[in-house]
Protein backbone atom coordinates (compact mmCIF):
# COMPACT_ATOMS: atom_id res chain seq x y z
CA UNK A 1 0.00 0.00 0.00
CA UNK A 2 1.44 3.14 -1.02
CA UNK A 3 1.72 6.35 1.89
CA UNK A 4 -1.39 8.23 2.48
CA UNK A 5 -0.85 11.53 2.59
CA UNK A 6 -2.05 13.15 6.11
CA UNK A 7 -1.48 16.70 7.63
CA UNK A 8 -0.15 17.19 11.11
CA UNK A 9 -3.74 17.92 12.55
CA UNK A 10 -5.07 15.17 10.83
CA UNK A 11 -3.10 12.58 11.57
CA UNK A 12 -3.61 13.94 15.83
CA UNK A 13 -7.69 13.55 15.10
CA UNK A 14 -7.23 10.45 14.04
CA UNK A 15 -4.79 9.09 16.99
CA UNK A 16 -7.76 11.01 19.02
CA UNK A 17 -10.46 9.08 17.72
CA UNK A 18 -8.35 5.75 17.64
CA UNK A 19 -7.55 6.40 21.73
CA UNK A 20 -11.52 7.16 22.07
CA UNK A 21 -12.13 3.73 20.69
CA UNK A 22 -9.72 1.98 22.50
CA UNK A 23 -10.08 3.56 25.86
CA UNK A 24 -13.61 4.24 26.01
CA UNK A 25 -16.58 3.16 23.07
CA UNK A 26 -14.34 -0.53 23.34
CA UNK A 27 -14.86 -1.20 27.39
CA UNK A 28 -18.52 0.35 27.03
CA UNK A 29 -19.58 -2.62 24.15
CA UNK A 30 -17.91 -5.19 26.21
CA UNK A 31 -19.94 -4.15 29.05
CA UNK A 32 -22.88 -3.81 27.52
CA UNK A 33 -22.12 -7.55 25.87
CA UNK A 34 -21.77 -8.84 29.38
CA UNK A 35 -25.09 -6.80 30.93
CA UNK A 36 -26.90 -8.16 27.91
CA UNK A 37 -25.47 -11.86 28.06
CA UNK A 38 -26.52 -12.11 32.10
CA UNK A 39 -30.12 -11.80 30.81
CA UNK A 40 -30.11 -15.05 29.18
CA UNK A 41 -31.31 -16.45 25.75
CA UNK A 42 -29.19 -14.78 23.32
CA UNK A 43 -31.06 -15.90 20.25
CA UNK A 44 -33.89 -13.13 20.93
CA UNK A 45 -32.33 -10.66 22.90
CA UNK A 46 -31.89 -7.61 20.84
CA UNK A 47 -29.62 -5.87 23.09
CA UNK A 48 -27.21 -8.37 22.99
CA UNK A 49 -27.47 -8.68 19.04
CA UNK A 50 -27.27 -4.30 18.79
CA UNK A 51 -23.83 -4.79 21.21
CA UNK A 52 -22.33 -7.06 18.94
CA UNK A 53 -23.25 -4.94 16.14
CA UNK A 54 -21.36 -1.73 17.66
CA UNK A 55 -18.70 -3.53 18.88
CA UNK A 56 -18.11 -4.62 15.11
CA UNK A 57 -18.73 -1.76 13.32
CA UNK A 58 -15.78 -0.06 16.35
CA UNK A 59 -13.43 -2.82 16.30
CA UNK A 60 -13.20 -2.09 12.16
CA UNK A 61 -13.46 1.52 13.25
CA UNK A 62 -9.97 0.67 14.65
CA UNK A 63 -8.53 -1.21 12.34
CA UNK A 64 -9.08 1.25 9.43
CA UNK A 65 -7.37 3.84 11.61
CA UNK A 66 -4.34 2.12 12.43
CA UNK A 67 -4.23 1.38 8.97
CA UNK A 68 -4.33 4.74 7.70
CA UNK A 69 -1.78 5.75 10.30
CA UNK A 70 0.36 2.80 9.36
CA UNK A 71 1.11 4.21 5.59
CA UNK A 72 0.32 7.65 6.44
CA UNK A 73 2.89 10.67 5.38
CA UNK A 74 2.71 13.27 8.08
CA UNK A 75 3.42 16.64 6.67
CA UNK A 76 3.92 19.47 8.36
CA UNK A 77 3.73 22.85 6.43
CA UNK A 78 5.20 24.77 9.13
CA UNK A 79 8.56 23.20 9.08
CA UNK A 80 8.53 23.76 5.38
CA UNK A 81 10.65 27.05 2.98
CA UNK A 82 7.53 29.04 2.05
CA UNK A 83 8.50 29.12 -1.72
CA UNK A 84 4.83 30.35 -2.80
CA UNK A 85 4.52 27.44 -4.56
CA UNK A 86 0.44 25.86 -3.53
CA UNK A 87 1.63 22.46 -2.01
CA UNK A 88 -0.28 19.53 0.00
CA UNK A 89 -0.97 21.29 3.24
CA UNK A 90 -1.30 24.92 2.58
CA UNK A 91 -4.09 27.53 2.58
CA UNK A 92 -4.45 29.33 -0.12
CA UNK A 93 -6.53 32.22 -0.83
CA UNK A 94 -8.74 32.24 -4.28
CA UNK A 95 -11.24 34.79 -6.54
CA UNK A 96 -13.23 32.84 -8.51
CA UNK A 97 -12.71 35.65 -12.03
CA UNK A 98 -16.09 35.29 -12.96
CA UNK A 99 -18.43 36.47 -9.59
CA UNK A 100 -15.43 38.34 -7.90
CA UNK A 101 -15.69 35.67 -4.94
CA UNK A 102 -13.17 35.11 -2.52
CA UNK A 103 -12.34 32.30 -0.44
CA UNK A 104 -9.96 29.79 1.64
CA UNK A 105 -9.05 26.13 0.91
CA UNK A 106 -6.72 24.20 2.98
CA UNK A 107 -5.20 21.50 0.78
CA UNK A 108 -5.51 17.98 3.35
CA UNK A 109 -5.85 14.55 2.87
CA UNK A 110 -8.60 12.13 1.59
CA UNK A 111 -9.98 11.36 5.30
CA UNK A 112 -9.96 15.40 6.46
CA UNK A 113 -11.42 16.85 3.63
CA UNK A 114 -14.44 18.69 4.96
CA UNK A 115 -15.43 21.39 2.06
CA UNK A 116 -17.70 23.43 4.34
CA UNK A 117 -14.55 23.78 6.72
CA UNK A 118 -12.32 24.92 3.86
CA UNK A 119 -10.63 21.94 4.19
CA UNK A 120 -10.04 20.53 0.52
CA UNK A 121 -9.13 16.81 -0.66
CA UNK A 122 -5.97 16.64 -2.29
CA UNK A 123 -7.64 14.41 -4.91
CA UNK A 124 -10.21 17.01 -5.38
CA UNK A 125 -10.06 18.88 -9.20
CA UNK A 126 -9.43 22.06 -7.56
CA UNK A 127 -6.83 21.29 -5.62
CA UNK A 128 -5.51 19.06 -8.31
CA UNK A 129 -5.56 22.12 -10.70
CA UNK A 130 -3.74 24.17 -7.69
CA UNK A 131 -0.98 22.00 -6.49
CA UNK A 132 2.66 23.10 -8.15
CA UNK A 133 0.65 26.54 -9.20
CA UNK A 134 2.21 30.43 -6.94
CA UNK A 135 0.59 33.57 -5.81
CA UNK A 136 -0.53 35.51 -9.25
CA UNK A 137 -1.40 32.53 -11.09
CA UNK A 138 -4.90 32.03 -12.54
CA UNK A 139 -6.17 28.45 -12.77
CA UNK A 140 -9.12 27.38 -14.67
CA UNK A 141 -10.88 24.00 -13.47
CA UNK A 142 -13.92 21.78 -14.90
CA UNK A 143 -16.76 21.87 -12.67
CA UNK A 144 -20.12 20.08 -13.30
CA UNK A 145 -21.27 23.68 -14.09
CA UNK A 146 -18.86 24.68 -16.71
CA UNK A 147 -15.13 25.53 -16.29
CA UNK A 148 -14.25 28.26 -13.72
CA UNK A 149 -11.22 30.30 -13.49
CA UNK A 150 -9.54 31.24 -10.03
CA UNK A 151 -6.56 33.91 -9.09
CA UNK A 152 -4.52 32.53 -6.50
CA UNK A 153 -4.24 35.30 -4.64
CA UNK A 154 -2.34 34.29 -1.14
CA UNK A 155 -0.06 30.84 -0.70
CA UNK A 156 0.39 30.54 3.62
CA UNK A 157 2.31 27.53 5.25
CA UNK A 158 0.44 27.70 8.19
């Protein structure tokens, strides 16, 4: 499996949500297995059945996490020469040409993206049709809706 790209942020929720699992949703199922095995016939006891059923869905939970963090590439922007060039991990500042909009993407891995956050997939056309591009530069990108053209206007390493 080839490295998954991950900022520094995301790859600290993720450890966050993998110690949540472990430390707390895991010992919660478990005891709700045991509360609901006490009561007895397990072929018709629904509680029993929903416990299993959350303890599966966060044991794969897990697993797909410490996968992820396995192959991930932690990048950190911060410790990196701010050469203007738009690279995995910065914010950069756009005007869409056409309306005169102006807005911030982060550029973040797969699992962080969150588009009404600002935070933009990597594998995403616009961030596809930013990466390698500097402040000044006007990209144009194929939307559903026709293609748009942006003006970079601000590269940060932050």
């Amino acid at each position: 499996m080839s490295k998954v790209p991950l900022t520094k942020r995301g790859a600290e929720k993720l450890r966050e949500e993998l110690k949540q699992l472990k430390n707390v949703e895991r010992p919660r199922v478990i005891e709700a297995i045991a509360e609901a095995r006490s009561h007895g016939d397990l072929k018709e006891n629904a509680e029993y059945h929903a416990a299993r059923e959350q303890q599966s869905f966060i044991e794969g939970r897990i697993k797909e996490i410490e996968g992820k963090l396995s192959h991930a590439q932690v990048i950190d922007v911060t410790s990196m020469e701010n050469t203007g060039k738009v690279i995995f991990g910065t914010t950069v500042d756009l005007a869409d040409e056409d309306s005169g909009e102006e807005f911030s993407y982060r550029i973040v891995g797969e699992d962080e993206a969150d588009i009404k956050s600002g935070l933009l997939s990597v594998n995403s056309p616009i961030a596809r049709a930013l990466i390698g591009k500097q402040e000044g530069d006007v990209v144009t990108v194929s939307t559903p809706g026709g293609e748009r053209n942006y003006e970079i206007l601000e590269v940060r390493y932050v």
